[in-house]
PDB file of N, CA and C in Angstrom:
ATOM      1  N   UNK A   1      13.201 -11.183   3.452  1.00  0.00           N
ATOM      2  CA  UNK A   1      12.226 -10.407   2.717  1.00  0.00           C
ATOM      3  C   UNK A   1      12.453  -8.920   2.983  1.00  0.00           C
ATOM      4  N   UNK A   2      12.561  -8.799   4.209  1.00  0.00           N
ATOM      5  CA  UNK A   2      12.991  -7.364   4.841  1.00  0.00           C
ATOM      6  C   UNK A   2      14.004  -6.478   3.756  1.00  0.00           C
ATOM      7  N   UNK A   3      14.637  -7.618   4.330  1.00  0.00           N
ATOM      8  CA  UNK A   3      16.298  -6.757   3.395  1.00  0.00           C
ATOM      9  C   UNK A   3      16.686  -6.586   1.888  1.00  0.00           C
ATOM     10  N   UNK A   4      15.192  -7.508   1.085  1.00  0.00           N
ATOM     11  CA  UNK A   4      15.605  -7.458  -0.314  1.00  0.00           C
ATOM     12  C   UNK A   4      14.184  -6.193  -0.175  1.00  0.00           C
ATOM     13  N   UNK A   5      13.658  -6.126   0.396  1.00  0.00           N
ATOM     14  CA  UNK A   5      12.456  -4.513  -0.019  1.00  0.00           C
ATOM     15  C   UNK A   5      13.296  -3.640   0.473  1.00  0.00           C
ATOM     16  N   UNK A   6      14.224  -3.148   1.235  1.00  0.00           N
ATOM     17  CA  UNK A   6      15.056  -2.187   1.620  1.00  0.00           C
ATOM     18  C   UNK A   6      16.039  -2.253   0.838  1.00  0.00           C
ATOM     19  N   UNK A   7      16.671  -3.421   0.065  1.00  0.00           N
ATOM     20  CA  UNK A   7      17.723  -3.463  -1.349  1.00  0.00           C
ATOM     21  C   UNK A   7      17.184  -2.050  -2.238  1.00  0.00           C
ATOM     22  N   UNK A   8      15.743  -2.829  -2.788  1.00  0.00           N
ATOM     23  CA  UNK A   8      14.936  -2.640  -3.306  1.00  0.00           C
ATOM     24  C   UNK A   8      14.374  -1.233  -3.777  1.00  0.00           C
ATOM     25  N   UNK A   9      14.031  -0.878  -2.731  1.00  0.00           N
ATOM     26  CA  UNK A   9      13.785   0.580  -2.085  1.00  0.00           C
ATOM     27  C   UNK A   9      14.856   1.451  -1.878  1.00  0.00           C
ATOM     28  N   UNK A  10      15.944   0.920  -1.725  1.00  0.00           N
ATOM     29  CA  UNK A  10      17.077   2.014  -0.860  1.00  0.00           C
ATOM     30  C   UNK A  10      16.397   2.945   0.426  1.00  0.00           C
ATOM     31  N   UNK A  11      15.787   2.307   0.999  1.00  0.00           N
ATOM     32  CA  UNK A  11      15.193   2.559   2.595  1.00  0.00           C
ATOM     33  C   UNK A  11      15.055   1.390   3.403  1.00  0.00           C
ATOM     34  N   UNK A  12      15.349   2.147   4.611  1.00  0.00           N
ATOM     35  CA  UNK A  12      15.713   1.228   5.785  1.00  0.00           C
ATOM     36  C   UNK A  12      14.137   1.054   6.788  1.00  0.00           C
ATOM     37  N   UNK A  13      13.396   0.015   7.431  1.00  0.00           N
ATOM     38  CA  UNK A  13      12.532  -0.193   7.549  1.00  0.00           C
ATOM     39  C   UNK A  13      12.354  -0.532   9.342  1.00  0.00           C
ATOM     40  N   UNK A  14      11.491  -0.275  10.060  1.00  0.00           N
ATOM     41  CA  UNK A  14      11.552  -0.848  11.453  1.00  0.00           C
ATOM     42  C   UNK A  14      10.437  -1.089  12.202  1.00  0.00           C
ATOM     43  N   UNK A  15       9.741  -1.112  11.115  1.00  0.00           N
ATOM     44  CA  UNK A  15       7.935  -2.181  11.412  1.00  0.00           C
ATOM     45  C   UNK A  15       7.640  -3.001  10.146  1.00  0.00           C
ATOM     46  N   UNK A  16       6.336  -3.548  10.139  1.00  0.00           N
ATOM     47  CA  UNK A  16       5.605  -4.600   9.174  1.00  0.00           C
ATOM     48  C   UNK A  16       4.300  -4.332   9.300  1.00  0.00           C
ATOM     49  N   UNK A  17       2.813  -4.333   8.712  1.00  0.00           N
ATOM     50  CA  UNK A  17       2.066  -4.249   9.152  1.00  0.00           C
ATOM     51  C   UNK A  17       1.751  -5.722   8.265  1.00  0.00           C
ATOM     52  N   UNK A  18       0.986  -6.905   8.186  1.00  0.00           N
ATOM     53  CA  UNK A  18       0.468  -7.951   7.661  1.00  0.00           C
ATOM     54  C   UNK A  18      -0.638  -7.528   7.510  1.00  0.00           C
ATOM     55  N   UNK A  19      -1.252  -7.894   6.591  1.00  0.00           N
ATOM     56  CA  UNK A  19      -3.138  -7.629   5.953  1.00  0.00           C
ATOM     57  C   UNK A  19      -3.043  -9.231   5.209  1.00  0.00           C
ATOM     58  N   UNK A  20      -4.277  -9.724   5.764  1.00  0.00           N
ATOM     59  CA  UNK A  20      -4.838 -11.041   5.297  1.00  0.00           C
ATOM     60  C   UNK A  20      -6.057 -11.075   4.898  1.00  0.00           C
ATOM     61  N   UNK A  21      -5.583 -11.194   3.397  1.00  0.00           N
ATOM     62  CA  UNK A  21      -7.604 -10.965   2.405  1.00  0.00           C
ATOM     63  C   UNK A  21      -7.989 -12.301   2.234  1.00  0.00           C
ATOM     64  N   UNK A  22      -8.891 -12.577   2.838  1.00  0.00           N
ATOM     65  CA  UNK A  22      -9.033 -13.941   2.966  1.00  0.00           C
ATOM     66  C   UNK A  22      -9.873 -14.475   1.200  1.00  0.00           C
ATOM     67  N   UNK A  23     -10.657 -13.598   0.895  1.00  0.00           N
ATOM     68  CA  UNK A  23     -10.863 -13.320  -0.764  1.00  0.00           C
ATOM     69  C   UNK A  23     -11.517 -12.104  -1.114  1.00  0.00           C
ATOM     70  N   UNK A  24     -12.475 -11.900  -2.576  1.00  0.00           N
ATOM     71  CA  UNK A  24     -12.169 -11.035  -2.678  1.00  0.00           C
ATOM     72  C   UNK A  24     -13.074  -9.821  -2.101  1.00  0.00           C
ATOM     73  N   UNK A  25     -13.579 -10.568  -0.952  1.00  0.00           N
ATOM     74  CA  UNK A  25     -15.025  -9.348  -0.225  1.00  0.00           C
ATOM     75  C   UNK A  25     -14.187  -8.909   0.352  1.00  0.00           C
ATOM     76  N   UNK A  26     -13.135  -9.551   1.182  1.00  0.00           N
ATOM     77  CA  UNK A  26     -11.934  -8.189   1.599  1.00  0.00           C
ATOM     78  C   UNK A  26     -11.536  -6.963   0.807  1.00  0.00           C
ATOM     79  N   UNK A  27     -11.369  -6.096   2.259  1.00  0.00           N
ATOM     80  CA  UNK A  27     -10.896  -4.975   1.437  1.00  0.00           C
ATOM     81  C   UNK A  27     -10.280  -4.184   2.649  1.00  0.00           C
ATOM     82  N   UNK A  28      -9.396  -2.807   2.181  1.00  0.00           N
ATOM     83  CA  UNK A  28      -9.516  -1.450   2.771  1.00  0.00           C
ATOM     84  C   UNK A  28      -9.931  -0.739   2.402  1.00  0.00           C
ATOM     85  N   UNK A  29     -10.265  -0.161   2.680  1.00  0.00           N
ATOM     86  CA  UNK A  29     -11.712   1.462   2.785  1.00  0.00           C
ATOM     87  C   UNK A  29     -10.234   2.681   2.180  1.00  0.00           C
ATOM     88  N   UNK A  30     -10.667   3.402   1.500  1.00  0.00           N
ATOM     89  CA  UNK A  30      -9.973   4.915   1.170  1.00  0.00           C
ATOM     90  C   UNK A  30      -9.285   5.264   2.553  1.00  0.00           C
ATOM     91  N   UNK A  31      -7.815   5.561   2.631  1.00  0.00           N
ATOM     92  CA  UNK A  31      -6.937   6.067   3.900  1.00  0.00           C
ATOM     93  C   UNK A  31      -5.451   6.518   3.025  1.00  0.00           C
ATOM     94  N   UNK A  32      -5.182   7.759   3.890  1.00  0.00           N
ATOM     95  CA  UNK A  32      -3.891   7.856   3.723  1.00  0.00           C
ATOM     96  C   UNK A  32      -2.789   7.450   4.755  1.00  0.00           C
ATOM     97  N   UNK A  33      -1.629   7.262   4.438  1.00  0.00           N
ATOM     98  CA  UNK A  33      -0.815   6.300   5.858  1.00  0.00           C
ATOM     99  C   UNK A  33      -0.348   7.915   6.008  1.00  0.00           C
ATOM    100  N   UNK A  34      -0.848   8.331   6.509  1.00  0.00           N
ATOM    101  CA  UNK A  34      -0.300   9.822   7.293  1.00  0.00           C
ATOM    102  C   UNK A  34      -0.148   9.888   8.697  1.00  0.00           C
ATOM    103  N   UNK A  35       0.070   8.703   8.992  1.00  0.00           N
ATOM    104  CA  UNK A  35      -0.073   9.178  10.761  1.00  0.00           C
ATOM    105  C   UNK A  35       1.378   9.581  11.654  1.00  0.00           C
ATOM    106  N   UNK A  36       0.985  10.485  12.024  1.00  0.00           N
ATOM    107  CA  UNK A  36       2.204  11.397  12.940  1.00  0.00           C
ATOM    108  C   UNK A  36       3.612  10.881  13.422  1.00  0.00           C
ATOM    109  N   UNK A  37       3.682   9.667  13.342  1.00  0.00           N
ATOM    110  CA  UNK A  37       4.763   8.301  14.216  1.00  0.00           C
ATOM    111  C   UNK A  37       5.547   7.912  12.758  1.00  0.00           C
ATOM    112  N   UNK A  38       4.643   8.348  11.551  1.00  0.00           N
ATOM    113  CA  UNK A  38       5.646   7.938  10.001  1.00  0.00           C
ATOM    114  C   UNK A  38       6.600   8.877   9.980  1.00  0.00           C
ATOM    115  N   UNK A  39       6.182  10.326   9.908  1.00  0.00           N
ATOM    116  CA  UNK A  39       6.938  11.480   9.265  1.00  0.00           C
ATOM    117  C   UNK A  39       6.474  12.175   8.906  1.00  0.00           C
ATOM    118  N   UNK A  40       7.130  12.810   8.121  1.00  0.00           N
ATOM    119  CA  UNK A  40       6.049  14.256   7.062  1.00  0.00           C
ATOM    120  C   UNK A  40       6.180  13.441   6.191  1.00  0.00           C
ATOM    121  N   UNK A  41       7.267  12.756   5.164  1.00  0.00           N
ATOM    122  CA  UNK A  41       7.322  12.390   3.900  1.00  0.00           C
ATOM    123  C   UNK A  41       7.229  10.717   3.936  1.00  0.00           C
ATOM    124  N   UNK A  42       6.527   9.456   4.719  1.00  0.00           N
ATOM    125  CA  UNK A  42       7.039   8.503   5.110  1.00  0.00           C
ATOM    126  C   UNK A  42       7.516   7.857   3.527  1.00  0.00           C
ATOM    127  N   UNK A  43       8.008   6.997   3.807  1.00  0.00           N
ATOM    128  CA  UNK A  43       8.003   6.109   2.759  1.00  0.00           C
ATOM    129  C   UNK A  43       7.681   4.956   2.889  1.00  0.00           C
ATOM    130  N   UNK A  44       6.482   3.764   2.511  1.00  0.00           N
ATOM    131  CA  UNK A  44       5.506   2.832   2.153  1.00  0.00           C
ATOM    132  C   UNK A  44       6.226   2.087   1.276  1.00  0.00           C
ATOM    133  N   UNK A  45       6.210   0.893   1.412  1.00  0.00           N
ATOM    134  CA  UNK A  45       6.532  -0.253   0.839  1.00  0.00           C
ATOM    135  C   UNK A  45       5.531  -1.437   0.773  1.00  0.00           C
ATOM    136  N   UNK A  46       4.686  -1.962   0.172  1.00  0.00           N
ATOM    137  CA  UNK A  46       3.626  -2.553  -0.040  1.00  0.00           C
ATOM    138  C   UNK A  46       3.948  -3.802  -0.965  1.00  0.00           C
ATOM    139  N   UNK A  47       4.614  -4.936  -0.124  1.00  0.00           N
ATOM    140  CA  UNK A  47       4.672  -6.485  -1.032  1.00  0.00           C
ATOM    141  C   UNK A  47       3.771  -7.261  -0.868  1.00  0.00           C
ATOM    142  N   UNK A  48       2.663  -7.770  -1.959  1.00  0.00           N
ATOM    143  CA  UNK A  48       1.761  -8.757  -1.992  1.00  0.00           C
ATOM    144  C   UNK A  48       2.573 -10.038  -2.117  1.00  0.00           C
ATOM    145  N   UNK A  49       1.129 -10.571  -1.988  1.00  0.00           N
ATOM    146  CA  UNK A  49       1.863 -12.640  -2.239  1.00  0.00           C
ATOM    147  C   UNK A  49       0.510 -12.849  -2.239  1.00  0.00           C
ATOM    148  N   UNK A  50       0.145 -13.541  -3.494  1.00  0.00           N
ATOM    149  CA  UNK A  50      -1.228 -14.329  -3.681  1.00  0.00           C
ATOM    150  C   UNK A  50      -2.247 -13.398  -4.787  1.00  0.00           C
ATOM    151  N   UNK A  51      -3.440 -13.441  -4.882  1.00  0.00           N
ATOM    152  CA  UNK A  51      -4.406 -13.395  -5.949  1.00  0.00           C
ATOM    153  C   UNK A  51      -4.160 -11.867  -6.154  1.00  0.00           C
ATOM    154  N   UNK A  52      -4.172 -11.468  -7.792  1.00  0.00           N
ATOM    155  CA  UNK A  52      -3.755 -10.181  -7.831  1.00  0.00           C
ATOM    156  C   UNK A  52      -5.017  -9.070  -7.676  1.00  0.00           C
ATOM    157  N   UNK A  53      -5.134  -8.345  -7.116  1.00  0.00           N
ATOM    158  CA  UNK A  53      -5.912  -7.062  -6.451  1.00  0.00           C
ATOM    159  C   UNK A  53      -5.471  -5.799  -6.871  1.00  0.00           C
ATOM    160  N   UNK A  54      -6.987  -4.822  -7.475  1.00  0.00           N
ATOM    161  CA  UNK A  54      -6.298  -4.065  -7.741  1.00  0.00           C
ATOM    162  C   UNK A  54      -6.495  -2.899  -6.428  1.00  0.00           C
ATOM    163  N   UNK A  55      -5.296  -2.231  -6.849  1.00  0.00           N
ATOM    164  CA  UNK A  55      -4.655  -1.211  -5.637  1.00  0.00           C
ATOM    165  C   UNK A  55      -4.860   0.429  -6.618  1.00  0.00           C
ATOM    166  N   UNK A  56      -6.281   0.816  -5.761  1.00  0.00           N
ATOM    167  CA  UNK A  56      -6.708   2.123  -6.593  1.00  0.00           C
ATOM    168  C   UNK A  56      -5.892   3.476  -5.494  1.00  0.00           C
ATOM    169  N   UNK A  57      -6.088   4.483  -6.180  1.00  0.00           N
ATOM    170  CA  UNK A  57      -5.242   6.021  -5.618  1.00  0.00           C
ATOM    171  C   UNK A  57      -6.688   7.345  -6.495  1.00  0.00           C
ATOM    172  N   UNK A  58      -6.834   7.805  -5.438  1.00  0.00           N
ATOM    173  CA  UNK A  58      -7.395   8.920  -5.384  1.00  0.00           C
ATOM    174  C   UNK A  58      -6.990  10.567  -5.155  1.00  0.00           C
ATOM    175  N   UNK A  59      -6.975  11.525  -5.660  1.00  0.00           N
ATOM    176  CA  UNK A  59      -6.386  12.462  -5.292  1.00  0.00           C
ATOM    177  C   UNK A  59      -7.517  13.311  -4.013  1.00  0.00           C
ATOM    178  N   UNK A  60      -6.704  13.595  -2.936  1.00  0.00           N
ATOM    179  CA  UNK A  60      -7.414  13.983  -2.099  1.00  0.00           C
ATOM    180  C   UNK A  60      -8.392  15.366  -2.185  1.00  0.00           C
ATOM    181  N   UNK A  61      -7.658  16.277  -3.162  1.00  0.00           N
ATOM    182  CA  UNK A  61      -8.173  17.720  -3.248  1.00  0.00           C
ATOM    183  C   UNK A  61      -8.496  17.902  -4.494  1.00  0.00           C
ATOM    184  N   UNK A  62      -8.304  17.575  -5.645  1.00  0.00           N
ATOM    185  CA  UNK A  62      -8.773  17.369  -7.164  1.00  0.00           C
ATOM    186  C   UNK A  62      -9.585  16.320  -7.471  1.00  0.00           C
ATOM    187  N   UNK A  63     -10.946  16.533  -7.173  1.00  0.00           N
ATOM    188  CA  UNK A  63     -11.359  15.525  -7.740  1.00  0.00           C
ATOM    189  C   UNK A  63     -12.089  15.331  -9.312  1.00  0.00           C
ATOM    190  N   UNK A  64     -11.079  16.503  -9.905  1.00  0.00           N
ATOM    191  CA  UNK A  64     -11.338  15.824 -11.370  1.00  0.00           C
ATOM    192  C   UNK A  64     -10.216  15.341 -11.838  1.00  0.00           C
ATOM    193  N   UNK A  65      -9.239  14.695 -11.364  1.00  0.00           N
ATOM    194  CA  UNK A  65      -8.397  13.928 -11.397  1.00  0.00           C
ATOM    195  C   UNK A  65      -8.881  12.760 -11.232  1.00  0.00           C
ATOM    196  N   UNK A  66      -9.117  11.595 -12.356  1.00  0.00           N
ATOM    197  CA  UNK A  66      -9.200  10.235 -12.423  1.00  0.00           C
ATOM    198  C   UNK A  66      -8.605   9.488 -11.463  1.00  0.00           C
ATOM    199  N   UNK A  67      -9.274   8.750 -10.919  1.00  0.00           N
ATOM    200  CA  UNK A  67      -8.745   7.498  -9.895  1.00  0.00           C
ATOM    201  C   UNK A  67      -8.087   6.772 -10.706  1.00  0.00           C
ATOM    202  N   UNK A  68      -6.993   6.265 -10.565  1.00  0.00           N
ATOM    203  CA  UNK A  68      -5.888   5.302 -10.500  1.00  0.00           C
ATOM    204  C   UNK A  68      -5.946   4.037 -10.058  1.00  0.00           C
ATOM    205  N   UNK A  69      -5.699   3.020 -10.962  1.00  0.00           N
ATOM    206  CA  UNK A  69      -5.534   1.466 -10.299  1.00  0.00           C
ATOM    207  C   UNK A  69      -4.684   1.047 -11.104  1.00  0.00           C
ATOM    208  N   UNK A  70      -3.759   0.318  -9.754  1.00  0.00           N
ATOM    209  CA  UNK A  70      -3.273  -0.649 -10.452  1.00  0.00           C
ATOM    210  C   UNK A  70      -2.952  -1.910  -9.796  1.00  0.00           C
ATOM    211  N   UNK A  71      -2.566  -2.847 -10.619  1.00  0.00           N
ATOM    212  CA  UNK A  71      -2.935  -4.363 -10.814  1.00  0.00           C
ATOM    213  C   UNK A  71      -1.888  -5.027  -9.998  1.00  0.00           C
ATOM    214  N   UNK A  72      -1.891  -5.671  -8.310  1.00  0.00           N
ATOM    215  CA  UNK A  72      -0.927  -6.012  -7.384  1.00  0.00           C
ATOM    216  C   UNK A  72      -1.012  -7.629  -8.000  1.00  0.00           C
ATOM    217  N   UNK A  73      -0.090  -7.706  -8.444  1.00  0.00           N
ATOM    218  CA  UNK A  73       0.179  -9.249  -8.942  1.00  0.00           C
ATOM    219  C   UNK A  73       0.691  -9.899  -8.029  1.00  0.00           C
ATOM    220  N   UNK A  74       1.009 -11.336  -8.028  1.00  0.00           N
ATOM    221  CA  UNK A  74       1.572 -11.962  -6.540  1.00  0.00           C
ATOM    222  C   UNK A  74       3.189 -11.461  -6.882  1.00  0.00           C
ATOM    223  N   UNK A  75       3.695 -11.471  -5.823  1.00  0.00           N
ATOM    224  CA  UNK A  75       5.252 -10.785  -5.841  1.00  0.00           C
ATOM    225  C   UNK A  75       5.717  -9.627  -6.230  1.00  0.00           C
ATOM    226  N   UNK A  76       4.293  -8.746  -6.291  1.00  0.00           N
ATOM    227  CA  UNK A  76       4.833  -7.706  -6.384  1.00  0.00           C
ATOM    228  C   UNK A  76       5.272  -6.495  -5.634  1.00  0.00           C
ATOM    229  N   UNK A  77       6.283  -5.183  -5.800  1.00  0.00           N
ATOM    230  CA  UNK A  77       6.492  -4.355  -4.659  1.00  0.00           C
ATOM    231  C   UNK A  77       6.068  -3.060  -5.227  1.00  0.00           C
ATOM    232  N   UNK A  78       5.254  -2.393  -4.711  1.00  0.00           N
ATOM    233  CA  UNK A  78       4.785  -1.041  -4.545  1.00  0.00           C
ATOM    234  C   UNK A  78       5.100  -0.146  -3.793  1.00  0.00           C
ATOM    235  N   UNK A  79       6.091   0.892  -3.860  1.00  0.00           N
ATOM    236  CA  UNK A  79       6.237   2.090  -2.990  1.00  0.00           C
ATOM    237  C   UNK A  79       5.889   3.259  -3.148  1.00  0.00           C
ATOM    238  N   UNK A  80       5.304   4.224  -2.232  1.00  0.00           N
ATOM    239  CA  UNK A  80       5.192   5.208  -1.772  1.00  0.00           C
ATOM    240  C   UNK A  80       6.216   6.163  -1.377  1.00  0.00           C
ATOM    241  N   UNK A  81       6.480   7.274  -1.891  1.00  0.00           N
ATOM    242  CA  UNK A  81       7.258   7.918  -0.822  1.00  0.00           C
ATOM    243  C   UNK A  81       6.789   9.225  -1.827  1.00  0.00           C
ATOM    244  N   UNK A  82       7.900  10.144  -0.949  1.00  0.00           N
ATOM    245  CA  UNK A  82       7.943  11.894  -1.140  1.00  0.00           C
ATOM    246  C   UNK A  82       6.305  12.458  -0.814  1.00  0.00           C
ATOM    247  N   UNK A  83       5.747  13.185  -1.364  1.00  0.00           N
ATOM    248  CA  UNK A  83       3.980  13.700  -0.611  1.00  0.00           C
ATOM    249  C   UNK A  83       2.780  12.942  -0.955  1.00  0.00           C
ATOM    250  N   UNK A  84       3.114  11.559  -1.490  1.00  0.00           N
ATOM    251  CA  UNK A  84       2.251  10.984  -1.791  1.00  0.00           C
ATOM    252  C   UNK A  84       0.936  10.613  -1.102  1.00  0.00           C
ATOM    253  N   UNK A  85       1.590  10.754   0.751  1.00  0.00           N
ATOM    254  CA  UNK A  85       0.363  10.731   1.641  1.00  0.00           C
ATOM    255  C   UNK A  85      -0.339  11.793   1.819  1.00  0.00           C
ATOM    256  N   UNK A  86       0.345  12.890   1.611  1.00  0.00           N
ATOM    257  CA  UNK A  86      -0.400  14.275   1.745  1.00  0.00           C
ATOM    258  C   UNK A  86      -1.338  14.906   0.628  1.00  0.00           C
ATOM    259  N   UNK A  87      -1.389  13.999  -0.823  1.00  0.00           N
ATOM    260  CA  UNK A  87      -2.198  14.536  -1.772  1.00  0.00           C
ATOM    261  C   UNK A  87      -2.816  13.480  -2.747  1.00  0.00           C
ATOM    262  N   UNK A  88      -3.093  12.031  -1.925  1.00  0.00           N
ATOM    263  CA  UNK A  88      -3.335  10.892  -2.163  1.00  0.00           C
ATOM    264  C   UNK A  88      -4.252   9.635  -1.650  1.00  0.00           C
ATOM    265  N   UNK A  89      -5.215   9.386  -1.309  1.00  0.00           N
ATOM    266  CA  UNK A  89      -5.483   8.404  -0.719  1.00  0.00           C
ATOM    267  C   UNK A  89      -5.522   7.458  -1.086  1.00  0.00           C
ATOM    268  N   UNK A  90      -5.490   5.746  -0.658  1.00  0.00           N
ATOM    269  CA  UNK A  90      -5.350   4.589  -1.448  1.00  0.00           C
ATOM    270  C   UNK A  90      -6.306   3.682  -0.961  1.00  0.00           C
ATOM    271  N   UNK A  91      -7.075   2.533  -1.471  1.00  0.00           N
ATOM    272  CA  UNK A  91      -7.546   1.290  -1.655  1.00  0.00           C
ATOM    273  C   UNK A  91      -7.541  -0.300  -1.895  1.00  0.00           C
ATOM    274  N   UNK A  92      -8.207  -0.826  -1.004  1.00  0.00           N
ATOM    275  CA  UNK A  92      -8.226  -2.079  -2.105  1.00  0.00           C
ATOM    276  C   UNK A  92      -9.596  -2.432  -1.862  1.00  0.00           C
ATOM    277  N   UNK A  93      -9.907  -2.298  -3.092  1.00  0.00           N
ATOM    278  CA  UNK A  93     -12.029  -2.397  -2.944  1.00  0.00           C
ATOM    279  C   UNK A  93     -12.012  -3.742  -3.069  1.00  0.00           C
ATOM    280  N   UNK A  94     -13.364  -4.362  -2.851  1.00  0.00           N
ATOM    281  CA  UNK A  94     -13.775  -5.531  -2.849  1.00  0.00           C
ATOM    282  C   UNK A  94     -13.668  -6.096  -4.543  1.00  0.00           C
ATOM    283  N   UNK A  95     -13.305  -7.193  -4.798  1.00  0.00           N
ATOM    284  CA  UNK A  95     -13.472  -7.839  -6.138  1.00  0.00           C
ATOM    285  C   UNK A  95     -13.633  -9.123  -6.160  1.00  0.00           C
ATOM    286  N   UNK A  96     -14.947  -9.719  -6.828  1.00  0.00           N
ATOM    287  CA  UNK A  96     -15.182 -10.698  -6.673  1.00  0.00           C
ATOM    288  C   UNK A  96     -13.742 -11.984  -7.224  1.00  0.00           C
ATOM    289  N   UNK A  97     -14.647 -12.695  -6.976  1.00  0.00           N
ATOM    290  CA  UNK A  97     -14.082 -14.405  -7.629  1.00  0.00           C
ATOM    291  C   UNK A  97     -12.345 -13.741  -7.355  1.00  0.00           C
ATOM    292  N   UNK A  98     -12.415 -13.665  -6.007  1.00  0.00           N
ATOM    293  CA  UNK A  98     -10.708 -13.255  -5.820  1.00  0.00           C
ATOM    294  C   UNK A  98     -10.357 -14.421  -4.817  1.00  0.00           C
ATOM    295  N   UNK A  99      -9.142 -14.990  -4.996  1.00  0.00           N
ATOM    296  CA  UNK A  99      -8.831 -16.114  -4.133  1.00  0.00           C
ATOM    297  C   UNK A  99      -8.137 -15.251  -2.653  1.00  0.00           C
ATOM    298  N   UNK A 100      -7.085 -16.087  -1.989  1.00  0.00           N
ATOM    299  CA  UNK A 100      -6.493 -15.139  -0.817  1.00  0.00           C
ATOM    300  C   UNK A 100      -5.216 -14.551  -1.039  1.00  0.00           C
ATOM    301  N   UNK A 101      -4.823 -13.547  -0.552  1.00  0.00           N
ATOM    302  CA  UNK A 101      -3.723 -12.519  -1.011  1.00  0.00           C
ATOM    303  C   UNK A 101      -3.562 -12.419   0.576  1.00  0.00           C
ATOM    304  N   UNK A 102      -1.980 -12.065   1.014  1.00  0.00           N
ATOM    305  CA  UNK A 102      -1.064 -11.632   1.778  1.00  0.00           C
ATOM    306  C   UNK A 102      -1.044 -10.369   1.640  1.00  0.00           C
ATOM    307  N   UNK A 103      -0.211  -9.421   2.064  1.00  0.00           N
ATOM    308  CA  UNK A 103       0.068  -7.782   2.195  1.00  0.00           C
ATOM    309  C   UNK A 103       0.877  -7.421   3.552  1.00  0.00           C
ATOM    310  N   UNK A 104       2.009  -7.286   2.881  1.00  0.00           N
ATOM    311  CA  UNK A 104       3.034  -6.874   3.625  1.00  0.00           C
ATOM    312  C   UNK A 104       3.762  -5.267   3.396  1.00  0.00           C
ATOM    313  N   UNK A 105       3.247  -4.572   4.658  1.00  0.00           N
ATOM    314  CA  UNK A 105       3.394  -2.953   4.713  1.00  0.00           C
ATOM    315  C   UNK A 105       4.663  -2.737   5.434  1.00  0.00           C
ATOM    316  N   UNK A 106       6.011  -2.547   4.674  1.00  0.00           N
ATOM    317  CA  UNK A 106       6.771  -1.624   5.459  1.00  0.00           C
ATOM    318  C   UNK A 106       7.347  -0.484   5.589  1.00  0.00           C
ATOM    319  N   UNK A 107       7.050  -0.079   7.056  1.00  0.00           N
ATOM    320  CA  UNK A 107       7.156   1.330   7.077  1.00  0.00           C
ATOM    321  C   UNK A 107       8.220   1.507   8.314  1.00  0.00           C
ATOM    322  N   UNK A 108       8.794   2.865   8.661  1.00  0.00           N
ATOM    323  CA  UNK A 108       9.124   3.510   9.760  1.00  0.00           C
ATOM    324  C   UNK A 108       8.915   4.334  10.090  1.00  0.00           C
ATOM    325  N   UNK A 109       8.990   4.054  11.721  1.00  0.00           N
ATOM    326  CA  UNK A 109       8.065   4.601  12.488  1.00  0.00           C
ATOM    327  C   UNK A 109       9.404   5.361  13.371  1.00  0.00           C
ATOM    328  N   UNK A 110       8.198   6.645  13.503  1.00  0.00           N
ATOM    329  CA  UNK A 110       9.307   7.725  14.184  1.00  0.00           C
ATOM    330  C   UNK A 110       9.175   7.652  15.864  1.00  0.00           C
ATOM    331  N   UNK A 111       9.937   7.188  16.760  1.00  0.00           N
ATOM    332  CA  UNK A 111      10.164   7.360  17.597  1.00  0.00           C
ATOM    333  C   UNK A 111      10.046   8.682  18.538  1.00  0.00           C
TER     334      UNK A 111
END
């Protein structure tokens, strides 16, 4: 799985984070993956497996800029990269009558 999201991506990866939505009252709260151990520019790789969720984006400093969603189908891959953490925050709000979904985050981490 690793090596076809780094195909994929053309980036090389050296963590995982797993998220298990057990349905659809799961969620994450608004965050940017900005933390100091990514980079300045990290690059995010986000593969689901299971009930599709949508995956909203907020702009951190414009907020008359429309929120953004979009629709994580099972198998699908979502990446992040270039300042997307620095002028972006992301979600996955609660949605009902949602079955269980997987979430597989890979990132690297700076040493």
């Amino acid at each position: 799985v690793k090596r076809a999201v780094e195909e994929i991506s053309q980036e090389s990866f050296n963590s995982v984070l797993l998220n298990y939505y057990r349905n659809g009252n799961d969620r994450m709260g608004w965050h940017a993956d900005d933390e100091k151990e990514l980079g300045t520019n990290p690059v995010i790789a986000s593969l689901s497996f299971g009930a599709t969720r949508n995956f909203q984006l907020q702009h951190r400093l414009e907020k008359s800029i429309p929120k953004q969603s979009i629709a994580l189908n099972d198998a699908s891959l979502l990446v992040m990269q270039g300042e997307t953490q620095h002028y972006w925050k992301h979600q996955i709000p609660k949605q009902k009558n949602k079955g269980p979904r997987i979430n597989l985050t890979f990132r690297k981490i700076i040493y």
